[in-house]
C-alpha atoms as a PDB file:
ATOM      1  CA  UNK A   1      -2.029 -13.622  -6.722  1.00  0.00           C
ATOM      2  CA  UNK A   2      -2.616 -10.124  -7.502  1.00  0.00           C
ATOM      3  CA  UNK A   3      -5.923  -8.516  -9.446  1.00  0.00           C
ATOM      4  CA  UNK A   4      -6.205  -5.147 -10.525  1.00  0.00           C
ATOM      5  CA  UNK A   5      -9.710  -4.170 -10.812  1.00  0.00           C
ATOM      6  CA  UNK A   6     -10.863  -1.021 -12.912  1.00  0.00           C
ATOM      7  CA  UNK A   7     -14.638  -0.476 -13.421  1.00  0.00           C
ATOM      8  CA  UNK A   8     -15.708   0.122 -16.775  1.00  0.00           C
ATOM      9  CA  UNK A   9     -18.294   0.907 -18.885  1.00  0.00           C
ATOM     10  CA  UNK A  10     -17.369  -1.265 -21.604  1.00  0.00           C
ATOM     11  CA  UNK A  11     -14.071  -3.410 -22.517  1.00  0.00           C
ATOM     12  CA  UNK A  12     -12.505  -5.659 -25.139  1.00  0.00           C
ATOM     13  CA  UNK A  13      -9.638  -8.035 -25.933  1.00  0.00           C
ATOM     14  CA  UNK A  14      -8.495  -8.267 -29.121  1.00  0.00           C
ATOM     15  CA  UNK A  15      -5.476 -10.601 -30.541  1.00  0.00           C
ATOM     16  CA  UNK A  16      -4.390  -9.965 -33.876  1.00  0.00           C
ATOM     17  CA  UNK A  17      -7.280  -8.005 -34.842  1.00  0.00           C
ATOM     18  CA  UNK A  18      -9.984 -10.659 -33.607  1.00  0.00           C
ATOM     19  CA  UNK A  19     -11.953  -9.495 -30.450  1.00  0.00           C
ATOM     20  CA  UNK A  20     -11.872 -12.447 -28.235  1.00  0.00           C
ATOM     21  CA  UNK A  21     -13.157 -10.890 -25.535  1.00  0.00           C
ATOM     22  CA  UNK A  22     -16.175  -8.061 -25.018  1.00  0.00           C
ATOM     23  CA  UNK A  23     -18.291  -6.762 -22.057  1.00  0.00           C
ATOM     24  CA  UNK A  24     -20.620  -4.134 -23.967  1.00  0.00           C
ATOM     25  CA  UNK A  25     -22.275  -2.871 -20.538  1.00  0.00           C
ATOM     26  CA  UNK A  26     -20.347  -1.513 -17.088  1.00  0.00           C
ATOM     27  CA  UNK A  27     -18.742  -3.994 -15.067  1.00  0.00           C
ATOM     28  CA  UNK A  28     -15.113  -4.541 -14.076  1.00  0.00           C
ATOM     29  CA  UNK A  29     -11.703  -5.589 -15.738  1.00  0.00           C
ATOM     30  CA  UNK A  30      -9.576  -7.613 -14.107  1.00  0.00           C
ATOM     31  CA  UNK A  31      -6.317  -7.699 -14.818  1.00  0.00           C
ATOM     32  CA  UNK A  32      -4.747 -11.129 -12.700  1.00  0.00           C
ATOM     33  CA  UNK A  33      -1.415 -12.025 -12.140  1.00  0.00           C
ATOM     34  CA  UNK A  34      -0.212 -15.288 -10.754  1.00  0.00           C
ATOM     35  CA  UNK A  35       2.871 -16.351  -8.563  1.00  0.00           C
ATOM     36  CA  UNK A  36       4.483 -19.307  -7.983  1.00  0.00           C
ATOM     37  CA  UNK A  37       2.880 -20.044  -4.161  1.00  0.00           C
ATOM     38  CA  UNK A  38      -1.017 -19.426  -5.851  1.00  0.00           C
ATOM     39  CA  UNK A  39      -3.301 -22.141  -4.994  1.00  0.00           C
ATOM     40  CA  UNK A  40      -6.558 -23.137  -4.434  1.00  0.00           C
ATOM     41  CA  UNK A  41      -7.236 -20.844  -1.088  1.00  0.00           C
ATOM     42  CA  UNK A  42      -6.009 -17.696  -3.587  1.00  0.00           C
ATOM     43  CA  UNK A  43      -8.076 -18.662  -6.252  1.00  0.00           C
ATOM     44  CA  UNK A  44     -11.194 -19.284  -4.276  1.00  0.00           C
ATOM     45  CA  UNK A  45     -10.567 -15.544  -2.053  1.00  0.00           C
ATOM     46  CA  UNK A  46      -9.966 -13.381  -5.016  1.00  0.00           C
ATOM     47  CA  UNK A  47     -12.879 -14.749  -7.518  1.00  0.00           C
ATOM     48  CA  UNK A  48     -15.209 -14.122  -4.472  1.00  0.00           C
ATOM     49  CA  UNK A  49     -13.690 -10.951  -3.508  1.00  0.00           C
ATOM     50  CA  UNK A  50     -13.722  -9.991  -7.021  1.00  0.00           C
ATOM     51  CA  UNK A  51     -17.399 -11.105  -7.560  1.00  0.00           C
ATOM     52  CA  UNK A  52     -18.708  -9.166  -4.264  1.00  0.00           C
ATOM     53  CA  UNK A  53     -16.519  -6.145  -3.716  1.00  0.00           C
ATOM     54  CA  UNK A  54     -18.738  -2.948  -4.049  1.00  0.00           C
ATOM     55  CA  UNK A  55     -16.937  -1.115  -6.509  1.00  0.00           C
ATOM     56  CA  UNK A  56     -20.049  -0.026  -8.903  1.00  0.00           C
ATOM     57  CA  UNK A  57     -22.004   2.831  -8.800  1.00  0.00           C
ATOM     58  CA  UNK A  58     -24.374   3.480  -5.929  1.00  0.00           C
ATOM     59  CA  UNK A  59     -21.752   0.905  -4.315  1.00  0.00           C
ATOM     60  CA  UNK A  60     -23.199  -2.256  -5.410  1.00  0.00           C
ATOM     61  CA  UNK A  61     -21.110  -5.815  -6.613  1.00  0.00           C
ATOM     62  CA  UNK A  62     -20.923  -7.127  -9.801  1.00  0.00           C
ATOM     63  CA  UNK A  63     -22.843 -10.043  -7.448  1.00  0.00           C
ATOM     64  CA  UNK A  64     -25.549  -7.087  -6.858  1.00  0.00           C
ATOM     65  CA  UNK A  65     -25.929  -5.853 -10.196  1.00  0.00           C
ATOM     66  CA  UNK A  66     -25.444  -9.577 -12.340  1.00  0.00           C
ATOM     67  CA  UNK A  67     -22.454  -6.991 -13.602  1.00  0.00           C
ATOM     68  CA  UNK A  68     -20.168  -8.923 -16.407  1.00  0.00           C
ATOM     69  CA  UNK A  69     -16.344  -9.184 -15.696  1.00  0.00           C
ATOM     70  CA  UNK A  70     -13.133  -8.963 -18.340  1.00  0.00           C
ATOM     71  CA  UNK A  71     -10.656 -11.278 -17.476  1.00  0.00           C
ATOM     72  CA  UNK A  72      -7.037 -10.915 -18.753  1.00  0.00           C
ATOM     73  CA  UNK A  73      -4.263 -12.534 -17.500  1.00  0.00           C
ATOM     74  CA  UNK A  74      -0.508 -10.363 -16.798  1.00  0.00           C
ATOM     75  CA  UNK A  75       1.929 -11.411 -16.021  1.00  0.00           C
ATOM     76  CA  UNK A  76       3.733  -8.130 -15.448  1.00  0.00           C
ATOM     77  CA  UNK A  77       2.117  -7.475 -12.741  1.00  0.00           C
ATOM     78  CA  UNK A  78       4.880  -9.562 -10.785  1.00  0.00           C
ATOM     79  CA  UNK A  79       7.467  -7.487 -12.519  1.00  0.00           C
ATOM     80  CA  UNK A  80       9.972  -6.381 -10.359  1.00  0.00           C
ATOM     81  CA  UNK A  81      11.565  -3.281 -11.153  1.00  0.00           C
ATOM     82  CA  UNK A  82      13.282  -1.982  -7.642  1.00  0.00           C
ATOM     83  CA  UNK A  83      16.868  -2.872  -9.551  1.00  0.00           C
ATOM     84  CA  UNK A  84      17.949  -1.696 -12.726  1.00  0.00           C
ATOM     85  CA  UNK A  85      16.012  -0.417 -15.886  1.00  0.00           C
ATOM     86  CA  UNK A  86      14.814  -3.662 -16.722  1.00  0.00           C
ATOM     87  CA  UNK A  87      11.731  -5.363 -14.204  1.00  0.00           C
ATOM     88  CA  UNK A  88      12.581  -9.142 -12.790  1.00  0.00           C
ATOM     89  CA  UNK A  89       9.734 -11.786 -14.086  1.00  0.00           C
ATOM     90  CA  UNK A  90      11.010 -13.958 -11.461  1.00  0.00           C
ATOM     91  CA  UNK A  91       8.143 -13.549  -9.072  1.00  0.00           C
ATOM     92  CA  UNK A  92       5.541 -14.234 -11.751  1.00  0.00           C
ATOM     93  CA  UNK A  93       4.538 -17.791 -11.886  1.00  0.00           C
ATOM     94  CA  UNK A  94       5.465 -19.273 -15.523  1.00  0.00           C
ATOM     95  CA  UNK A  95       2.984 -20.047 -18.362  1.00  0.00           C
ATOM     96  CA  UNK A  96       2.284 -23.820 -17.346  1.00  0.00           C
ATOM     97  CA  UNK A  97       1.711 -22.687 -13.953  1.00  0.00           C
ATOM     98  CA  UNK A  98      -0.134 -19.481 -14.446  1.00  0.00           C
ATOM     99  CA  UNK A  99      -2.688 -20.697 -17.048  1.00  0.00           C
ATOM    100  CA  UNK A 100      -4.492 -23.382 -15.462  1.00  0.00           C
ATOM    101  CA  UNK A 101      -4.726 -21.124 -12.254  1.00  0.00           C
ATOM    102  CA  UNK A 102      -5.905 -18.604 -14.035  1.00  0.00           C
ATOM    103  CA  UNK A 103      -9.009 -20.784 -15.909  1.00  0.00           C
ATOM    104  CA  UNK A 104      -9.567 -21.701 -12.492  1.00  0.00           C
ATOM    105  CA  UNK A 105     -10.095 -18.228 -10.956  1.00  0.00           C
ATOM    106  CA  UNK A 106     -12.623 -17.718 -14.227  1.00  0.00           C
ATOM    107  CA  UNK A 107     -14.141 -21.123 -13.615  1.00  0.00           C
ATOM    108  CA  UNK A 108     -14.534 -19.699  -9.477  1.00  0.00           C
ATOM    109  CA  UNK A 109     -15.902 -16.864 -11.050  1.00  0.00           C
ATOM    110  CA  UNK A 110     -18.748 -18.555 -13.488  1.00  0.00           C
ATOM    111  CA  UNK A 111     -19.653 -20.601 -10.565  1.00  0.00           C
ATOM    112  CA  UNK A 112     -20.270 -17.926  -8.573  1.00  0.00           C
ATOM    113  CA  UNK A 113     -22.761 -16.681 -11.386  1.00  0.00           C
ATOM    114  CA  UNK A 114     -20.697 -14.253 -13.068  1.00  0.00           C
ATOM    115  CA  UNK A 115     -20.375 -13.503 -16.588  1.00  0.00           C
ATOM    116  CA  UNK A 116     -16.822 -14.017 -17.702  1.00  0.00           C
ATOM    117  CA  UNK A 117     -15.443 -12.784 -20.694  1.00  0.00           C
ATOM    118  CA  UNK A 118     -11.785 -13.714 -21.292  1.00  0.00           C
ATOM    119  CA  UNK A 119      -8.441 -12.209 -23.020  1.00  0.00           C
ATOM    120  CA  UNK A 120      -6.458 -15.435 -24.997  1.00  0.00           C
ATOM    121  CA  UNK A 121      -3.515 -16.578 -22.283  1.00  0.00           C
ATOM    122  CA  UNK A 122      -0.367 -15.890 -23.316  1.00  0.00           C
ATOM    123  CA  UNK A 123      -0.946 -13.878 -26.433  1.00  0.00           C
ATOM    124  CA  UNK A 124      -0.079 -10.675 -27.285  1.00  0.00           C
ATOM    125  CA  UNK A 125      -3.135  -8.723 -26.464  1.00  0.00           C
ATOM    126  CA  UNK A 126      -4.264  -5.205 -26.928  1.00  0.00           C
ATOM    127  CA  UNK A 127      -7.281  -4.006 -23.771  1.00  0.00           C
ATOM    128  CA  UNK A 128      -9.050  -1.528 -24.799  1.00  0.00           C
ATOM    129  CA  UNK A 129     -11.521   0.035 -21.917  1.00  0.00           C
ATOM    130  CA  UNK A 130     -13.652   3.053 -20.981  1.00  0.00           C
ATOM    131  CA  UNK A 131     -12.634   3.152 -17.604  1.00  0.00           C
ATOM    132  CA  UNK A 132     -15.365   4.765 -14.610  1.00  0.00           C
ATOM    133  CA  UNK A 133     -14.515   7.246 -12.371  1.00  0.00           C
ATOM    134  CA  UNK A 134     -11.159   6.463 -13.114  1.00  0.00           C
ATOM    135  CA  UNK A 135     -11.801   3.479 -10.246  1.00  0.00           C
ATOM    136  CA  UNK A 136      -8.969   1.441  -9.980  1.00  0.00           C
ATOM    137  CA  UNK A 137      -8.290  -1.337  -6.906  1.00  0.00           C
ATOM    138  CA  UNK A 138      -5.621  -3.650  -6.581  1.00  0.00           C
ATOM    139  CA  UNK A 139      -6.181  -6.899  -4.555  1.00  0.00           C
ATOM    140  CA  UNK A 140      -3.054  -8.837  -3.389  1.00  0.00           C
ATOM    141  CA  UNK A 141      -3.608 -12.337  -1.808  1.00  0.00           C
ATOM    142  CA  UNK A 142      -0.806 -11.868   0.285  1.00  0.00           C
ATOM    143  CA  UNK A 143      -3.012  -9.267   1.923  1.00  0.00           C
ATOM    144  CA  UNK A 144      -6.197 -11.342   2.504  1.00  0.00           C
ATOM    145  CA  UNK A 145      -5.443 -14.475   3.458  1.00  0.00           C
END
């Protein structure tokens, strides 16, 4: 499982015009990518890394501040592009796979008392985000567990 997390000051989601997805005050986006060996011990690491990393000003958590979190699932970012012109999808885990793992890292999330806002799964989404800093960080299970 891979998140990229940018801090923001604000985000949204929007699918076909619609915004189905807003954080109006700084917090993070988190851009998640699943693979087909995610399971329950990613899930669980990431949604509390994600909820208690200090990546905020004055270097607080979204756990210290009650900061709200973006979530939008990608799968590109299992693309493999080391061949070619054309990036592999192999690596990323498919749509029946991905999704419910991906509720479940926002469902990890809520539970640990974030505020989740969502993209839609598997729709063609447009992210629009004032990002802070720039502060970008990209978590990779294969690197915590």
């Amino acid at each position: 499982m891979r998140v990229i997390l940018q801090r923001v000051e604000r985000a949204q989601v929007t699918v076909s015009g619609e915004v189905v997805g807003r954080i109006d005050e700084p917090g993070l986006v988190a851009l998640v990518g699943i693979t087909h060996e995610d399971g329950d011990a990613e899930i669980a690491k990431l949604a509390d890394k994600t909820w208690n990393l200090r990546l905020l000003d004055g270097e607080k958590s979204c756990a210290d501040e009650q900061a709200p979190i973006l979530a939008v699932s990608q799968f590109t970012l299992y693309g493999d592009a080391r061949k070619g012109r054309r990036p592999s999808w192999s690596k990323a885990a498919p749509g029946p796979v991905s999704e419910p793992l991906f509720e479940q890292y926002v469902s990890a999330l809520r539970g640990l008392g974030a505020t989740v806002e969502t993209g839609r799964f598997g729709a063609e989404m447009k992210v629009e985000l004032v990002n802070d800093g720039p502060f970008t960080v990209v978590l990779d299970s294969a690197d915590l567990l």
